[in-house]
C-alpha atoms as a PDB file:
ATOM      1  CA  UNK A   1      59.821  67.952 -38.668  1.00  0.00           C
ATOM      2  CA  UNK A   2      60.306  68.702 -34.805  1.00  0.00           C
ATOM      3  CA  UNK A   3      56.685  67.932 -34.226  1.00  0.00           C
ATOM      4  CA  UNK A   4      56.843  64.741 -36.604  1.00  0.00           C
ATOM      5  CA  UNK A   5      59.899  63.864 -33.901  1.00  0.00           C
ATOM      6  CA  UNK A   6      57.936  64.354 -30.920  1.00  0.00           C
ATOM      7  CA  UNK A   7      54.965  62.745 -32.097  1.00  0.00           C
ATOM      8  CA  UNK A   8      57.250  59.521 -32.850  1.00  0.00           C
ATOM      9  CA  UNK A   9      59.179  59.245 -29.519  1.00  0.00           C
ATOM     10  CA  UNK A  10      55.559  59.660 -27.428  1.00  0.00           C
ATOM     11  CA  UNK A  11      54.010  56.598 -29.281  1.00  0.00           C
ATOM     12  CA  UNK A  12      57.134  54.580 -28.403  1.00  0.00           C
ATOM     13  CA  UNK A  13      56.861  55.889 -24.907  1.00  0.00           C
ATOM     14  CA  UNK A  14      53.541  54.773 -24.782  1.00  0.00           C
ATOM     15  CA  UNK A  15      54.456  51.386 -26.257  1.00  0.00           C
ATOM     16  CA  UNK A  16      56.817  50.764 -23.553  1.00  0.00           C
ATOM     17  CA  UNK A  17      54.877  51.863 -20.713  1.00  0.00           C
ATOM     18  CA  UNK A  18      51.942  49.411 -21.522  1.00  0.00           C
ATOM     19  CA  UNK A  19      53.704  46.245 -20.271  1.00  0.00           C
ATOM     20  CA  UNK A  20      54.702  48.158 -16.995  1.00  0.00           C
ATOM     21  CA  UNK A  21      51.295  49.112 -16.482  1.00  0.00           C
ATOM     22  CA  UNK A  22      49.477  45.607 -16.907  1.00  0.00           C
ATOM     23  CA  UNK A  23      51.917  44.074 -14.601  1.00  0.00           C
ATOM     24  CA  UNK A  24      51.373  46.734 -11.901  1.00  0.00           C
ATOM     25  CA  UNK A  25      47.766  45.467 -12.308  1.00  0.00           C
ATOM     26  CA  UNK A  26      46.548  43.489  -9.532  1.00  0.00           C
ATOM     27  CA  UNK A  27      46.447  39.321 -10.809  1.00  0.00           C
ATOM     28  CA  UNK A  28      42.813  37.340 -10.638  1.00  0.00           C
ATOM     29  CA  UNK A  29      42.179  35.625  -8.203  1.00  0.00           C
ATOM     30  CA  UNK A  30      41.887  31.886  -8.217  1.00  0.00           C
ATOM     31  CA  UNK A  31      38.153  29.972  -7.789  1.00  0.00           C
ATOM     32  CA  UNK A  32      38.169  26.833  -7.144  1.00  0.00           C
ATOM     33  CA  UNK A  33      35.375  24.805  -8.952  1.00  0.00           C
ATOM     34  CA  UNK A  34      32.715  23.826  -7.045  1.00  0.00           C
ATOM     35  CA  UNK A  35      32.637  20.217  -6.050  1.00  0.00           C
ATOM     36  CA  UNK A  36      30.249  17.984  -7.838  1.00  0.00           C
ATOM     37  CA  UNK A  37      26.477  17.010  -6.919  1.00  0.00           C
ATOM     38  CA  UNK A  38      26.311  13.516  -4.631  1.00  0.00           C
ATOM     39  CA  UNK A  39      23.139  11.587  -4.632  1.00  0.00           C
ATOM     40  CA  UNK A  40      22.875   8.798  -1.918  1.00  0.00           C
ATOM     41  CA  UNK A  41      21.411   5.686  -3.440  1.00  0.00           C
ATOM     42  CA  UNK A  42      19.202   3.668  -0.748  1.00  0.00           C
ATOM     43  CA  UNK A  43      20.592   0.129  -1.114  1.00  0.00           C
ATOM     44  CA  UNK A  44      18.043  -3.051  -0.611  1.00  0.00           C
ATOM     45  CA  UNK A  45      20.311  -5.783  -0.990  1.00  0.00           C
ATOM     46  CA  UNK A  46      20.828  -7.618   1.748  1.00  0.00           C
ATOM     47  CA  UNK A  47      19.875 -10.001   4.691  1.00  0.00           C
ATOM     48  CA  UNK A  48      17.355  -8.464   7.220  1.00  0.00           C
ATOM     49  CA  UNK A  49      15.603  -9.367  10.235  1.00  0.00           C
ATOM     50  CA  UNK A  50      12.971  -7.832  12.003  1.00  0.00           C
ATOM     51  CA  UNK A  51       9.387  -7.747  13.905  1.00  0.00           C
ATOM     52  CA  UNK A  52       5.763  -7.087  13.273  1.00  0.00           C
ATOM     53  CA  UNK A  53       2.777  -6.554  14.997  1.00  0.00           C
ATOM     54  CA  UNK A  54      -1.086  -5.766  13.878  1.00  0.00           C
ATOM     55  CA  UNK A  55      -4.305  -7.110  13.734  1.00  0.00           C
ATOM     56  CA  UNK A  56      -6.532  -9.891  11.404  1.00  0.00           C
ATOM     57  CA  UNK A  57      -9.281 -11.552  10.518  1.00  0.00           C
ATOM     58  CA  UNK A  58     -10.628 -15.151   9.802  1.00  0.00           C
ATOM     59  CA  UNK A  59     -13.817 -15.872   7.851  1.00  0.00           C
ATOM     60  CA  UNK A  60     -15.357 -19.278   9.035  1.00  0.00           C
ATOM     61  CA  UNK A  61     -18.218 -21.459   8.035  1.00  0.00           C
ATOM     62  CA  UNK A  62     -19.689 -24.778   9.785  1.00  0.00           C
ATOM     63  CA  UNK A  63     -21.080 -27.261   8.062  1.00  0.00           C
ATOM     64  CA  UNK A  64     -22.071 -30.592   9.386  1.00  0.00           C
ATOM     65  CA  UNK A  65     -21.645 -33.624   7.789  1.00  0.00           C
ATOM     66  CA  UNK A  66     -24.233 -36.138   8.267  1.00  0.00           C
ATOM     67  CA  UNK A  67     -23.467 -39.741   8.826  1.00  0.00           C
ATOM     68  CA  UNK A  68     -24.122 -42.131   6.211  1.00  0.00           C
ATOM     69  CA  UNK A  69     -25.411 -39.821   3.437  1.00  0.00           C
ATOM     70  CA  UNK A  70     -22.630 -37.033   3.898  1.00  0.00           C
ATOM     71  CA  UNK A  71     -24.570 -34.341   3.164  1.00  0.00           C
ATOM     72  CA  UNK A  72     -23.799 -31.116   4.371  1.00  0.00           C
ATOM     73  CA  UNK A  73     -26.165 -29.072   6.866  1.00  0.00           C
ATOM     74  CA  UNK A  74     -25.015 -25.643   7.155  1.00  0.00           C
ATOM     75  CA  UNK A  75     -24.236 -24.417  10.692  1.00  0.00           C
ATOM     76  CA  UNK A  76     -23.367 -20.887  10.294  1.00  0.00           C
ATOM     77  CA  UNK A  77     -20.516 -18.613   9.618  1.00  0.00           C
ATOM     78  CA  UNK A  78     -18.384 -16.133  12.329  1.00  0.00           C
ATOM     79  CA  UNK A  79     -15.643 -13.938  11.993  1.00  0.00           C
ATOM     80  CA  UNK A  80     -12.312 -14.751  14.017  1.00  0.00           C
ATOM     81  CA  UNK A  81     -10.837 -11.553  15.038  1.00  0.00           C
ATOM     82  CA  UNK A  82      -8.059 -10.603  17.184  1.00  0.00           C
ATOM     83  CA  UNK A  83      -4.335  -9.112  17.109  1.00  0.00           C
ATOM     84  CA  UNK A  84      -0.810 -10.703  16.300  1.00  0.00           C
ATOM     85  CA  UNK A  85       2.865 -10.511  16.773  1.00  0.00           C
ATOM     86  CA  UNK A  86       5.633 -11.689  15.121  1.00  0.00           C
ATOM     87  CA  UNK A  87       9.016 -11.893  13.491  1.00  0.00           C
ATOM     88  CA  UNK A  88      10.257 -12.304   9.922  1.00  0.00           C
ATOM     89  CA  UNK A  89      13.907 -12.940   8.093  1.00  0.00           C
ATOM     90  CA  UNK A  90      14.602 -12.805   4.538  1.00  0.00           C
ATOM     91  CA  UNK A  91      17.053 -11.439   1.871  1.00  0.00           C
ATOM     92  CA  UNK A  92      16.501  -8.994  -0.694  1.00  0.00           C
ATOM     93  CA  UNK A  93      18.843  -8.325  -3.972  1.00  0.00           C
ATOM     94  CA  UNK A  94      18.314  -5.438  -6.255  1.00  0.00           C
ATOM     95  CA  UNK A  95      18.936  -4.539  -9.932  1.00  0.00           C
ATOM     96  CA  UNK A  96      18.543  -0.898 -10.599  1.00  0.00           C
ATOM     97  CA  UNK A  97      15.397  -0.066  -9.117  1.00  0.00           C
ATOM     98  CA  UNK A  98      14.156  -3.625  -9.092  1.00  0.00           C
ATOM     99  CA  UNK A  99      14.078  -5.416  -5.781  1.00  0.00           C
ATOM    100  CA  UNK A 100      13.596  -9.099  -4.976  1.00  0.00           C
ATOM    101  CA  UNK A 101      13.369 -11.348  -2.229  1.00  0.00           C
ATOM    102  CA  UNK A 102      12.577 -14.201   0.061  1.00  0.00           C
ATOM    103  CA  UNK A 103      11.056 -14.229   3.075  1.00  0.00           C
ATOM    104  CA  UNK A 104      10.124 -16.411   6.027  1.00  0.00           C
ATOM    105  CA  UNK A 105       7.401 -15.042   8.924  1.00  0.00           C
ATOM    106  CA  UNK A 106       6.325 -16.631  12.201  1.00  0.00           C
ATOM    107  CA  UNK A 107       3.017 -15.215  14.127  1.00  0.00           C
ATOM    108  CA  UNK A 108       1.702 -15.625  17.586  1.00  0.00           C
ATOM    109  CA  UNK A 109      -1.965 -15.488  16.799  1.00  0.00           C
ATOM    110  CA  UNK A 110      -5.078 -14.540  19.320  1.00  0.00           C
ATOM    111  CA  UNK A 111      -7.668 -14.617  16.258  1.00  0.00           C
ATOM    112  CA  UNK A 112     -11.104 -16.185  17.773  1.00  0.00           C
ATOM    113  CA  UNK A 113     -14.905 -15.814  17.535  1.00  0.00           C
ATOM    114  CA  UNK A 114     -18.285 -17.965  17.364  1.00  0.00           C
ATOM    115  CA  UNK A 115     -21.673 -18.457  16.876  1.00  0.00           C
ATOM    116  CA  UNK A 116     -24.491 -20.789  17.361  1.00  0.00           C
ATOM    117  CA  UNK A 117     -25.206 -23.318  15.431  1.00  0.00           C
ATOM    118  CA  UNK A 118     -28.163 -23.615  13.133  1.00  0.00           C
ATOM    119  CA  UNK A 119     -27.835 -27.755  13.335  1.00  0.00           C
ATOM    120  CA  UNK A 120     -26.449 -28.885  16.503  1.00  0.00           C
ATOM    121  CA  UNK A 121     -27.497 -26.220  19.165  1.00  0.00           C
ATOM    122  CA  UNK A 122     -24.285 -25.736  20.566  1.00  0.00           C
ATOM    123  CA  UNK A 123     -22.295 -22.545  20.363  1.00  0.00           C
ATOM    124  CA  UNK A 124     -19.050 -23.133  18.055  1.00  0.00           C
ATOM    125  CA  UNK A 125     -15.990 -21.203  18.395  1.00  0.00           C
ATOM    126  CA  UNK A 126     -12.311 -20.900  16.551  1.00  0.00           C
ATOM    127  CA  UNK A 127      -9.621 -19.815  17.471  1.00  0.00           C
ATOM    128  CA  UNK A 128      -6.036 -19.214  15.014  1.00  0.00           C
ATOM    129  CA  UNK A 129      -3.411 -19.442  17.716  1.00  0.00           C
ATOM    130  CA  UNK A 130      -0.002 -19.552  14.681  1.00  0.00           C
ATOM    131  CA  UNK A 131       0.812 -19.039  11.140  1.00  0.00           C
ATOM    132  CA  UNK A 132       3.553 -19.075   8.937  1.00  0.00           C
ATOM    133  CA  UNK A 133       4.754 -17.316   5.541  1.00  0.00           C
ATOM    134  CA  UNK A 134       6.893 -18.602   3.332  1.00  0.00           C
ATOM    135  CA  UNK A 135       7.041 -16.077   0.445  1.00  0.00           C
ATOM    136  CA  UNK A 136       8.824 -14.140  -2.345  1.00  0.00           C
ATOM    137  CA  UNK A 137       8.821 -10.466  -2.940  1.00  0.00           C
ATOM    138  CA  UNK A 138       9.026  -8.320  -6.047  1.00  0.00           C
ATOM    139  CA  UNK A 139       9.181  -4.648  -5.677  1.00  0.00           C
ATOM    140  CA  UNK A 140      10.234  -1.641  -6.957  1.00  0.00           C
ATOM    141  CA  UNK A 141      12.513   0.827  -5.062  1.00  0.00           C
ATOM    142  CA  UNK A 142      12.417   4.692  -5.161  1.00  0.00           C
ATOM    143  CA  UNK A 143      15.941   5.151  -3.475  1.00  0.00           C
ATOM    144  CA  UNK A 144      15.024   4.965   0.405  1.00  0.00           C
ATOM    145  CA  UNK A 145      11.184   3.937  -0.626  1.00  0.00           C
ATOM    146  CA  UNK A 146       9.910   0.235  -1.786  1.00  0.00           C
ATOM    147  CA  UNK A 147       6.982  -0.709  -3.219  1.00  0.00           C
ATOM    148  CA  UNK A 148       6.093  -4.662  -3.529  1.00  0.00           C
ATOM    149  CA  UNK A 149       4.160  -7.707  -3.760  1.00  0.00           C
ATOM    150  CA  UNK A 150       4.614 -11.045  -2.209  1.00  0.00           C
ATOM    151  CA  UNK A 151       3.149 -14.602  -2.623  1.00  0.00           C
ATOM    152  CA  UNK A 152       3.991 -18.021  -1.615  1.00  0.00           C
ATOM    153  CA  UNK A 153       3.079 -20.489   0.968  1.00  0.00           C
ATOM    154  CA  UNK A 154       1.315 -20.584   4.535  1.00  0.00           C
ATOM    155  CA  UNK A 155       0.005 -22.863   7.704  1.00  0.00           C
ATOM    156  CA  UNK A 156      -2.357 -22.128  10.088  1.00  0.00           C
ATOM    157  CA  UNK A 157      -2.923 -23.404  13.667  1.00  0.00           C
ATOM    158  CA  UNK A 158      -6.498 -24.037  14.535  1.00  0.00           C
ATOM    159  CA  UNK A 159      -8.314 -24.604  17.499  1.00  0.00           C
ATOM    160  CA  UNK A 160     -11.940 -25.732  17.556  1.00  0.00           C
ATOM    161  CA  UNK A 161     -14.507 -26.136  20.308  1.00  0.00           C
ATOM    162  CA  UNK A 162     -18.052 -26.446  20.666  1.00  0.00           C
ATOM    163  CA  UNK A 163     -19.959 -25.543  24.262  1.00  0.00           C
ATOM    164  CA  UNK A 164     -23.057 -26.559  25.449  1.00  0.00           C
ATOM    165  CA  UNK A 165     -25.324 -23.590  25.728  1.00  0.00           C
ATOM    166  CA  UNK A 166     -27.154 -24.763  29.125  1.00  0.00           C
ATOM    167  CA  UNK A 167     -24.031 -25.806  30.976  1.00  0.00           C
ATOM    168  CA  UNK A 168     -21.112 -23.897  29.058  1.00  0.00           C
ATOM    169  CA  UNK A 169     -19.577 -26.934  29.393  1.00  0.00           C
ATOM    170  CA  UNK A 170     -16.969 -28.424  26.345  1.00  0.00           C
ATOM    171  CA  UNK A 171     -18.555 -30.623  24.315  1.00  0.00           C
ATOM    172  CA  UNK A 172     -16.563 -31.585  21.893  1.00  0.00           C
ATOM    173  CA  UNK A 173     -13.120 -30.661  19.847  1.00  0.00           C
ATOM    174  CA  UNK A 174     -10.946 -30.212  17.113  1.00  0.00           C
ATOM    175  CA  UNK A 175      -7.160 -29.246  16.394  1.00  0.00           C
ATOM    176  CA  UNK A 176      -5.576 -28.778  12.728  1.00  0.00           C
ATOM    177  CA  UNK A 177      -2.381 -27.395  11.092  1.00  0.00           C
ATOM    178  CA  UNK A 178      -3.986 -25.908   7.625  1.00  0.00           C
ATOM    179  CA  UNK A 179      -1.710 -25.598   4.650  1.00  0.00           C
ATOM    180  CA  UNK A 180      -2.954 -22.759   1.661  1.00  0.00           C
ATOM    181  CA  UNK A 181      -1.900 -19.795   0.073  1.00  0.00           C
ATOM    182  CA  UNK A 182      -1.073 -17.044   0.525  1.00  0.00           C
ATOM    183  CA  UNK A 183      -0.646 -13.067  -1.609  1.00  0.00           C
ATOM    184  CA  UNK A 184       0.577  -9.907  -0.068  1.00  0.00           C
ATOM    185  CA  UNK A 185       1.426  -6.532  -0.884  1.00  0.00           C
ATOM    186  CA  UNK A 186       3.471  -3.456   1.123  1.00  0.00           C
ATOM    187  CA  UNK A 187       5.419  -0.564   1.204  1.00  0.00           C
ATOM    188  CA  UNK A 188       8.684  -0.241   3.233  1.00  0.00           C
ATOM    189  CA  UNK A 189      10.539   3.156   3.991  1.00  0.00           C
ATOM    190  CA  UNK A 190      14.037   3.317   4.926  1.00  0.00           C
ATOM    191  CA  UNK A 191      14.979   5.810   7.508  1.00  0.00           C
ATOM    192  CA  UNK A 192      18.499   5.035   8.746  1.00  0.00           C
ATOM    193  CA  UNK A 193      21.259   3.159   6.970  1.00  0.00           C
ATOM    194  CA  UNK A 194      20.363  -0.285   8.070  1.00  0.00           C
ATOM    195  CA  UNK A 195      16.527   0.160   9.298  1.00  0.00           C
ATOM    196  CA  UNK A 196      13.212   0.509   7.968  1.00  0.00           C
ATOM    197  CA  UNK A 197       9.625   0.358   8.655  1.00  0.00           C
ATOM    198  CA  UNK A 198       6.724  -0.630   6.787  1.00  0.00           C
ATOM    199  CA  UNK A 199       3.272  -1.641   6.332  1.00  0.00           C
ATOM    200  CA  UNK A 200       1.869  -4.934   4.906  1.00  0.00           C
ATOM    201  CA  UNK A 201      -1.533  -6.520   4.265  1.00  0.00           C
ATOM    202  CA  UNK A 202      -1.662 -10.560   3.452  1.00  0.00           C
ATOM    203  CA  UNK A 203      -4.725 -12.216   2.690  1.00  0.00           C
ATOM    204  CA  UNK A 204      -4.439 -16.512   2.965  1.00  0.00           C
ATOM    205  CA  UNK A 205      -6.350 -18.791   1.196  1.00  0.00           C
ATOM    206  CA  UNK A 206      -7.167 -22.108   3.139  1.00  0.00           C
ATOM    207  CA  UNK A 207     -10.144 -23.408   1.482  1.00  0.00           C
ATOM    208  CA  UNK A 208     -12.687 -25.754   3.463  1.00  0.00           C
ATOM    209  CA  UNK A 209     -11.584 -29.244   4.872  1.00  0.00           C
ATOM    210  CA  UNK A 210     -13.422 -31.893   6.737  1.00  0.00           C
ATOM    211  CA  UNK A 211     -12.592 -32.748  10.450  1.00  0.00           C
ATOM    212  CA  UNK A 212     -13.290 -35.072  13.199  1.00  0.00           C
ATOM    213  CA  UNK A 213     -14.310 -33.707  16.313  1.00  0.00           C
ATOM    214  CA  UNK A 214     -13.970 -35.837  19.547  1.00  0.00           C
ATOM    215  CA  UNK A 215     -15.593 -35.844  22.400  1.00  0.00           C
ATOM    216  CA  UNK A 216     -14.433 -33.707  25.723  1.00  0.00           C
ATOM    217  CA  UNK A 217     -15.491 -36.438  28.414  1.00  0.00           C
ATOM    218  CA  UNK A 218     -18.161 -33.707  29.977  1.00  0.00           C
ATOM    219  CA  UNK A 219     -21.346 -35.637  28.475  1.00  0.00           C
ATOM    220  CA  UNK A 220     -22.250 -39.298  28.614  1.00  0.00           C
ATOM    221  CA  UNK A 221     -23.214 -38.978  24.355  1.00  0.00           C
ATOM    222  CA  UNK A 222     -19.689 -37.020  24.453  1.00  0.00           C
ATOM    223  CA  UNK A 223     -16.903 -39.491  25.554  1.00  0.00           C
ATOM    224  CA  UNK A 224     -12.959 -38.522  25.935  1.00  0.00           C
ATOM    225  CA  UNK A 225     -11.840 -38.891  22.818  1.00  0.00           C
ATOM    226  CA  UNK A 226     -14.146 -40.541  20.972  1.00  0.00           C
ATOM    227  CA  UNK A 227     -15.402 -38.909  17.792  1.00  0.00           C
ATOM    228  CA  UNK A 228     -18.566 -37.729  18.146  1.00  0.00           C
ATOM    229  CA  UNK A 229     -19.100 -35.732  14.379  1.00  0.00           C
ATOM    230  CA  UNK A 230     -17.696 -34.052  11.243  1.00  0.00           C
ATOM    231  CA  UNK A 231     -17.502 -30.848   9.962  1.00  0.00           C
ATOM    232  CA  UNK A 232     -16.554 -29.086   7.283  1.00  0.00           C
ATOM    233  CA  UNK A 233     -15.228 -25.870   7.999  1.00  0.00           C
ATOM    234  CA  UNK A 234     -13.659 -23.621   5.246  1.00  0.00           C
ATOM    235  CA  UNK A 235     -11.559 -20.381   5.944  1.00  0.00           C
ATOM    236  CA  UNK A 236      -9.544 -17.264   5.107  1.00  0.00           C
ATOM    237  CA  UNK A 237      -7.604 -14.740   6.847  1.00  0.00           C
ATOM    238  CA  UNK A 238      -6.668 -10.824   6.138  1.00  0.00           C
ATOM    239  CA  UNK A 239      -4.013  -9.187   8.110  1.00  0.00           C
ATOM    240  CA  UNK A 240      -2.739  -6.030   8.315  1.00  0.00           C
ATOM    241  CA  UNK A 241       0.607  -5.682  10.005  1.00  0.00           C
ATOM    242  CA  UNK A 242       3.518  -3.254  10.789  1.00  0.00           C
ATOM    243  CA  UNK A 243       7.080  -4.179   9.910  1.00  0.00           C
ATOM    244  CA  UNK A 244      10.529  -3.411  11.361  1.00  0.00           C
ATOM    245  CA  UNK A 245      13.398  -4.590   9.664  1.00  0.00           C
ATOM    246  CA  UNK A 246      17.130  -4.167  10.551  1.00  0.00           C
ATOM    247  CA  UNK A 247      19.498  -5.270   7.407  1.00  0.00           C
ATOM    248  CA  UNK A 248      23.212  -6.076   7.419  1.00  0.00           C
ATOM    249  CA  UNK A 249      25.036  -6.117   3.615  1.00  0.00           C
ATOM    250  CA  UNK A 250      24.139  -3.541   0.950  1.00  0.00           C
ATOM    251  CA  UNK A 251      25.687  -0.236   2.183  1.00  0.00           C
ATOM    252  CA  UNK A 252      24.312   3.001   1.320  1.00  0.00           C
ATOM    253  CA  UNK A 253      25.981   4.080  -2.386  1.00  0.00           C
ATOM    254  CA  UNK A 254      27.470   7.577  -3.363  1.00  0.00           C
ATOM    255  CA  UNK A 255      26.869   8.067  -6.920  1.00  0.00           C
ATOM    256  CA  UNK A 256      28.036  11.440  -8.793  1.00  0.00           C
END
């Protein structure tokens, strides 16, 4: 009976020196949850401005146009190379990753070359002193990296002058302003908030056209101003250019 007691008052003993025990036991300590991811989205929208710089080429070909009967006597061709600098403004919206825009570009030019030609003897030279873009863009934008095309209008200033090979004198001229075409493509990378930098190639189309040359006033059979032939001289251009831009509007984005 005495050990039936005993046996009863240690498991209440025992019963009421749990709770004692767990709160003598040190409490958890408290974790804060780690904050969530953040991933910066690259914005695009925007207006920008900027400046570019690079090099090009102009594909011409000569061909003289003979009085009366018109027909064509071909001269010769020459490539018009030389370098270029420049500015452009635009604005760009995007939708998800999809980016588009409008653009407008101004170039100094220095594009010239010349040969000799096959009909006339003299030694004909070009030279693309301007051009314009007037353009849209579509592209596609991996956060801080854009991807697009562009195509739209252009005009071309061009200078033409043929020399006499014996003298080097002038002999006669021509000036235009060329309307055509014009397609594009480019990638841009953004590497600060507001800036970025790319590279773009344009190729324009300008087809041929028929001129009037006029004389320089060097040569008796050459008057001032007089026209003295016709030519028809077709064209295109390739370019390869590096961009600058600096855009205001379209903040960088914190998405979680």
């Amino acid at each position: 009976m005495n050990k039936i007691l005993f046996g009863a008052i240690g498991i209440v003993a025992m019963g009421l020196s749990a709770p004692a025990s767990a709160a003598d036991m040190a409490a958890r300590p408290y974790t804060k949850a780690p904050a969530p991811m953040v991933a910066t989205i690259y914005d695009w929208s925007g207006f920008y401005i900027g400046i570019n710089g690079g090099g090009g080429t102009s594909r011409k070909c000569w061909d003289f146009v003979t009085p009366v009967t018109g027909v064509l006597v071909g001269e010769g061709c020459h490539n018009a190379v030389g370098g270029t600098v420049g500015g452009q403004v635009g604005y760009r919206w995007q939708s998800t990753n999809w980016v588009f825009g409008l653009e407008g570009q101004g170039n100094w030019a220095d594009f010239s070359g010349d040969n000799i030609s096959g009909a006339t003897g003299l030694r004909d030279r070009s030279k693309i002193n301007a051009f314009g873009l007037f353009t849209g863009q579509v592209g596609y934008a991996w956060n801080n990296v854009l991807v697009y095309v562009k195509g739209g209008g252009a005009v071309v200033g061009d200078r033409y002058r043929s020399y006499d090979l014996a003298t080097g004198l002038e002999f006669d001229r021509a000036n235009e302003s060329r309307w055509g075409a014009t397609v594009g493509a480019g990638v841009e990378f953004g590497f600060a908030p507001n800036w970025s930098v790319g590279f773009e190639y344009n190729h324009i189309f300008l087809g041929d056209r028929t001129l009037n040359f006029t004389g320089s006033g060097n040569f008796v059979i050459a008057p001032l101003g007089v026209v003295t032939r016709s030519e028809r001289i077709s064209q295109d251009v390739d370019m390869a250019l590096i961009r600058v831009n600096y855009r205001w509007g379209g903040p960088l984005i914190a998405r979680y």
